[in-house]
N, C-alpha and C. Protein backbone atom coordinates (compact mmCIF):
# COMPACT_ATOMS: atom_id res chain seq x y z
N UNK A 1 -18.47 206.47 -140.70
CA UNK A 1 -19.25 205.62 -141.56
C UNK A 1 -18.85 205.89 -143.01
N UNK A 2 -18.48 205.06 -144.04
CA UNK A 2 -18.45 204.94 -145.02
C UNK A 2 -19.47 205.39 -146.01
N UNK A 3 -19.25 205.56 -146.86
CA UNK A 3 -20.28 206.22 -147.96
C UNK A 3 -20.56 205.04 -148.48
N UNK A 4 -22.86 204.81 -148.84
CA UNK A 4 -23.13 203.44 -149.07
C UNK A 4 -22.62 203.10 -150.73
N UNK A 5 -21.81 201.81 -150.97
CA UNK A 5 -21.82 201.62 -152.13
C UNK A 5 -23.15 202.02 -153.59
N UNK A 6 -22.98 202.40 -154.55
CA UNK A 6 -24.16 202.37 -155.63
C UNK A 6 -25.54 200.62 -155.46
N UNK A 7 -24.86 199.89 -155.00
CA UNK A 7 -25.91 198.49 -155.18
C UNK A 7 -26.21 198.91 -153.65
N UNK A 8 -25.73 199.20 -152.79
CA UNK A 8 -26.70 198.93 -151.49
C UNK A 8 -27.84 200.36 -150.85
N UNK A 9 -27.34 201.56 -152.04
CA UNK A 9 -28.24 202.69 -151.90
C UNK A 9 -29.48 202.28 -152.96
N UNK A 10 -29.00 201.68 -153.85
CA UNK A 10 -30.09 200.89 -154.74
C UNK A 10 -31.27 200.03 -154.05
N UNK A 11 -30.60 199.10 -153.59
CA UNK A 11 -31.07 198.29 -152.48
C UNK A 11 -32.10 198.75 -151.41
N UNK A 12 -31.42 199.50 -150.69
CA UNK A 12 -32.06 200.37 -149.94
C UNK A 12 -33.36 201.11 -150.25
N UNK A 13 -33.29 201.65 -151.18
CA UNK A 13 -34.53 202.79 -152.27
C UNK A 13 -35.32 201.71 -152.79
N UNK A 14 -34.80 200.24 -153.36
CA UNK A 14 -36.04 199.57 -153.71
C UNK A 14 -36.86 198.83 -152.18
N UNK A 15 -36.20 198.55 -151.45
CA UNK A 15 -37.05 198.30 -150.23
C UNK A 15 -37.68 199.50 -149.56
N UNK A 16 -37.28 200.18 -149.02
CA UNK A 16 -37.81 201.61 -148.85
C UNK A 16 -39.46 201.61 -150.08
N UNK A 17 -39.00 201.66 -151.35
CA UNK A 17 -40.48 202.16 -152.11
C UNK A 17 -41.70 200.95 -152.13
N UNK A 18 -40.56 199.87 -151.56
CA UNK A 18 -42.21 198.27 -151.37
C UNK A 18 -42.80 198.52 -150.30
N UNK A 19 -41.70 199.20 -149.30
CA UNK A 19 -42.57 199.28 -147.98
C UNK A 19 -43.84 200.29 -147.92
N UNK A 20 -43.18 201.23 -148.96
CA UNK A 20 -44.26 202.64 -148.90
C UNK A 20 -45.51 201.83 -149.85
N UNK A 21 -45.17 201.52 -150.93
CA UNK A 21 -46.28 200.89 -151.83
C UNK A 21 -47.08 200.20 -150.83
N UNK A 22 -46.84 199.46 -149.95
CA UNK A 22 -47.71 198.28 -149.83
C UNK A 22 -48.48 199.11 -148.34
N UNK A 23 -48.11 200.57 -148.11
CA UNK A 23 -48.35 200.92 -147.14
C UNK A 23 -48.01 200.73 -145.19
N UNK A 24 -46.88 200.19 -145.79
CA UNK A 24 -46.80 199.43 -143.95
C UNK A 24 -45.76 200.54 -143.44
N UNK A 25 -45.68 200.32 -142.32
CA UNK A 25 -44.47 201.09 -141.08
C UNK A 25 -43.17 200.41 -141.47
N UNK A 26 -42.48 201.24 -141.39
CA UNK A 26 -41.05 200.62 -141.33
C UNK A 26 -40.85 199.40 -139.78
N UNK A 27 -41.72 199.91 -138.84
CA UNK A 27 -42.07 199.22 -137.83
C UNK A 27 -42.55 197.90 -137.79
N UNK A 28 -43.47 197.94 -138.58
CA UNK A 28 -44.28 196.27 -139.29
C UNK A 28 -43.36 195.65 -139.79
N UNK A 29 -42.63 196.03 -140.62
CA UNK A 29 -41.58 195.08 -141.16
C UNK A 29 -40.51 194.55 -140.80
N UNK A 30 -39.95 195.50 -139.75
CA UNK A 30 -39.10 195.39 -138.79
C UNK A 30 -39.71 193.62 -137.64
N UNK A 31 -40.42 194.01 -137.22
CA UNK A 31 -41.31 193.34 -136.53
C UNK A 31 -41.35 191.94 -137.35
N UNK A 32 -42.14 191.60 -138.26
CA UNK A 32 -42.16 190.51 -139.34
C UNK A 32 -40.89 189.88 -139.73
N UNK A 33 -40.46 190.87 -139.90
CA UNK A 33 -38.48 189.90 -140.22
C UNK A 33 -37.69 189.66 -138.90
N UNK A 34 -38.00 190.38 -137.93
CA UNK A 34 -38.15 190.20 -136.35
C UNK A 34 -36.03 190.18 -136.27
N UNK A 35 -36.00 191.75 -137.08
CA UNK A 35 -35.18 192.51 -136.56
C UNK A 35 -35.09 193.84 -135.83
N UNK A 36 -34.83 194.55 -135.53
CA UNK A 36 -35.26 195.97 -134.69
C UNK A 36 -34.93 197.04 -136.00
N UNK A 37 -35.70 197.86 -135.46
CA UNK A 37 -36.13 198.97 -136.83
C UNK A 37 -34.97 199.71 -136.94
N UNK A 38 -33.88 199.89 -136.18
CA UNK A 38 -32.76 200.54 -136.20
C UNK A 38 -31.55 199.84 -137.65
N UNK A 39 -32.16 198.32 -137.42
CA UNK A 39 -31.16 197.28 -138.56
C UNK A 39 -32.20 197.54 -140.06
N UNK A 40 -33.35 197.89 -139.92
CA UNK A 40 -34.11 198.27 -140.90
C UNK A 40 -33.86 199.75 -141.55
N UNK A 41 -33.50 200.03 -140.93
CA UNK A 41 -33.29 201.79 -140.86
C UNK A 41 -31.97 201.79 -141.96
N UNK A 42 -31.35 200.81 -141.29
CA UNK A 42 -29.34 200.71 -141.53
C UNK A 42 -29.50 200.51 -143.05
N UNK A 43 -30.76 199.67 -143.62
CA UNK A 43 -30.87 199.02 -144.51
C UNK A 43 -31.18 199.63 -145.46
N UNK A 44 -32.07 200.67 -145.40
CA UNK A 44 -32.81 201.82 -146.65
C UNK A 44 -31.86 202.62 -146.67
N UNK A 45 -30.94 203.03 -145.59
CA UNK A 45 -30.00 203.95 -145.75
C UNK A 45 -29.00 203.54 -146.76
N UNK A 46 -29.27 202.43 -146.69
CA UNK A 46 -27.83 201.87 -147.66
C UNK A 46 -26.43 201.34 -146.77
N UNK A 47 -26.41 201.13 -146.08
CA UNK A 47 -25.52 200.65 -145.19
C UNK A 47 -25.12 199.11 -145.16
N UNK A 48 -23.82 198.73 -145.09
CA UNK A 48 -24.12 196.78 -145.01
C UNK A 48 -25.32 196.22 -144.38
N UNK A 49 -25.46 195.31 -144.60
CA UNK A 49 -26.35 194.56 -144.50
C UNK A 49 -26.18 192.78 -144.24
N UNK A 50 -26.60 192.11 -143.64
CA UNK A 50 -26.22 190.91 -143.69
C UNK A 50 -27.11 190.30 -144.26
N UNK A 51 -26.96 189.33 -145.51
CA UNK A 51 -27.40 188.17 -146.15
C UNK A 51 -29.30 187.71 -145.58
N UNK A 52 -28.98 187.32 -144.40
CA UNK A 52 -30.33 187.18 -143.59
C UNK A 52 -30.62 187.98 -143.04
N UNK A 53 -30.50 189.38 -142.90
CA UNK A 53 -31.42 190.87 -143.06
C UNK A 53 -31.80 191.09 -144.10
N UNK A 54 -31.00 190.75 -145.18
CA UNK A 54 -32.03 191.48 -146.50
C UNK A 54 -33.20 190.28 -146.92
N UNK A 55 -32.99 188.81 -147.20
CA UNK A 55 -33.97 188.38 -146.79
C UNK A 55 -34.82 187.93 -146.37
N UNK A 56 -34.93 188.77 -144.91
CA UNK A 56 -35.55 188.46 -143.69
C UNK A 56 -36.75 189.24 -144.08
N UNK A 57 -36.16 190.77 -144.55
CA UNK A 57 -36.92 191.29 -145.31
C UNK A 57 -37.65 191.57 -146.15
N UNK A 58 -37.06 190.94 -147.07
CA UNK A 58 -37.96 190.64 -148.65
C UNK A 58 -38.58 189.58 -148.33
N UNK A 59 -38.50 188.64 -147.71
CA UNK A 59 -39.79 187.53 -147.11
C UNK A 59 -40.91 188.53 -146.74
N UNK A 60 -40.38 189.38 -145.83
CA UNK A 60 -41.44 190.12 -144.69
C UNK A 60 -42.42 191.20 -145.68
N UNK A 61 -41.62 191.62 -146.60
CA UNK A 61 -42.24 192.43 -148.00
C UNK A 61 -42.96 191.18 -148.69
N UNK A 62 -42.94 190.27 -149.29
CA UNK A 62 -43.04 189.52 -149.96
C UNK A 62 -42.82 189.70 -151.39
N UNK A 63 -41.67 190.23 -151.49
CA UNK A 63 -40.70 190.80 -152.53
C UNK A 63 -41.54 189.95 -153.83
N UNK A 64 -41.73 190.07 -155.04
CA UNK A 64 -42.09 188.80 -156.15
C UNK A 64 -40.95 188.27 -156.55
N UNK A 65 -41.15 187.09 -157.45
CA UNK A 65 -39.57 187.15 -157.67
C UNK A 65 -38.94 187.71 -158.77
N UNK A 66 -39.73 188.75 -159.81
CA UNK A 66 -38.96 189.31 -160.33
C UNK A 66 -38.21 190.59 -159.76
N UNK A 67 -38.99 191.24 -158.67
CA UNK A 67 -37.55 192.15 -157.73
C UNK A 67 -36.62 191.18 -157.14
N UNK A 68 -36.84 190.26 -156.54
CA UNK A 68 -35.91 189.30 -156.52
C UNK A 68 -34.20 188.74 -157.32
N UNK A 69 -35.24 188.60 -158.86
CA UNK A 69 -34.10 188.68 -160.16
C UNK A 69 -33.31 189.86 -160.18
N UNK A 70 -34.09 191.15 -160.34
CA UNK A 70 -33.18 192.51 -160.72
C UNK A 70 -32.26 192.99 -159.08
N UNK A 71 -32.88 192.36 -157.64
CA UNK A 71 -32.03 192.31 -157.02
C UNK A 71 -30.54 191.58 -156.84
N UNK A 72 -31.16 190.92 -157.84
CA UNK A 72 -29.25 189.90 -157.60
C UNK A 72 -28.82 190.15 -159.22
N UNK A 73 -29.16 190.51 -159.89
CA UNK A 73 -28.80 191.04 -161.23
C UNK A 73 -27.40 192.30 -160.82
N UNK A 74 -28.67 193.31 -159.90
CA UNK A 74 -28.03 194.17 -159.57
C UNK A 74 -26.91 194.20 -158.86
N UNK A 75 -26.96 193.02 -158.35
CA UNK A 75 -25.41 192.67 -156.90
C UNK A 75 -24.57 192.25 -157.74
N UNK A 76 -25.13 191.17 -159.08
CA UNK A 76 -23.76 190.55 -159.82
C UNK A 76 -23.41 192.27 -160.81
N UNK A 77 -23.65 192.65 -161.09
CA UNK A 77 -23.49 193.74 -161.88
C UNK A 77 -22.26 194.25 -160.72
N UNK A 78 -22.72 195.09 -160.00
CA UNK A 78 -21.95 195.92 -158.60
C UNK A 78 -20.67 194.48 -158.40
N UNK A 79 -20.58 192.84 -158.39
CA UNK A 79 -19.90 192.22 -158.03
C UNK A 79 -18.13 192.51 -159.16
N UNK A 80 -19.34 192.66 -160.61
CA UNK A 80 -18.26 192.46 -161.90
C UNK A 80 -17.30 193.84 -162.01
N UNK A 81 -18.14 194.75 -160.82
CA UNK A 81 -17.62 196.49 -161.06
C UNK A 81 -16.59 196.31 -160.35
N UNK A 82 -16.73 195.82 -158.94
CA UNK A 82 -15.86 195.54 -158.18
C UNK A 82 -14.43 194.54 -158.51
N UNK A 83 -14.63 193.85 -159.08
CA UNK A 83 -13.72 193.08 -159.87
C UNK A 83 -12.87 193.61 -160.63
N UNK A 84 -13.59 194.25 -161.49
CA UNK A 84 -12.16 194.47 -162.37
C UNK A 84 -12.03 196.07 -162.07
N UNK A 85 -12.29 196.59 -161.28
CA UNK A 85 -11.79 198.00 -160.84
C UNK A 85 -10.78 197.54 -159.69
């Protein structure tokens, strides 16, 4: 396994701290985005992710949309790093 890029350990840690805030199981959410907790798991760890896992999830969180903004802020940021490195 690859070491998780900086935007998807990011990623990961801000879903991870909505789930804890809002108090739910990693299980509940799993369940609600009605993927298995193992692809949820993959996800806080920082690991790829597919497009409709992450928001399968942030639906299932009900992310606002300003984590929303600083989530894709954060991807174009990580996109422009990738680019010209």
């Amino acid at each position: 396994m690859t070491d998780p890029t900086p935007f998807n350990r990011l990623l990961g840690e801000r879903v991870r701290r909505m789930i804890v805030a809002q108090g739910r199981s990693q299980e509940s959410v799993a369940v609600e985005a009605g993927i298995s907790t193992s692809t949820l798991g993959c996800l806080i760890k920082g690991q790829n992710s597919t497009i409709n896992t992450v928001l399968s999830v942030l639906a299932a969180i009900k992310a606002p949309p300003e984590v929303m903004a600083e989530i894709y802020a954060d991807f174009s940021e990580h996109w422009k790093e990738r680019a010209d490195g």
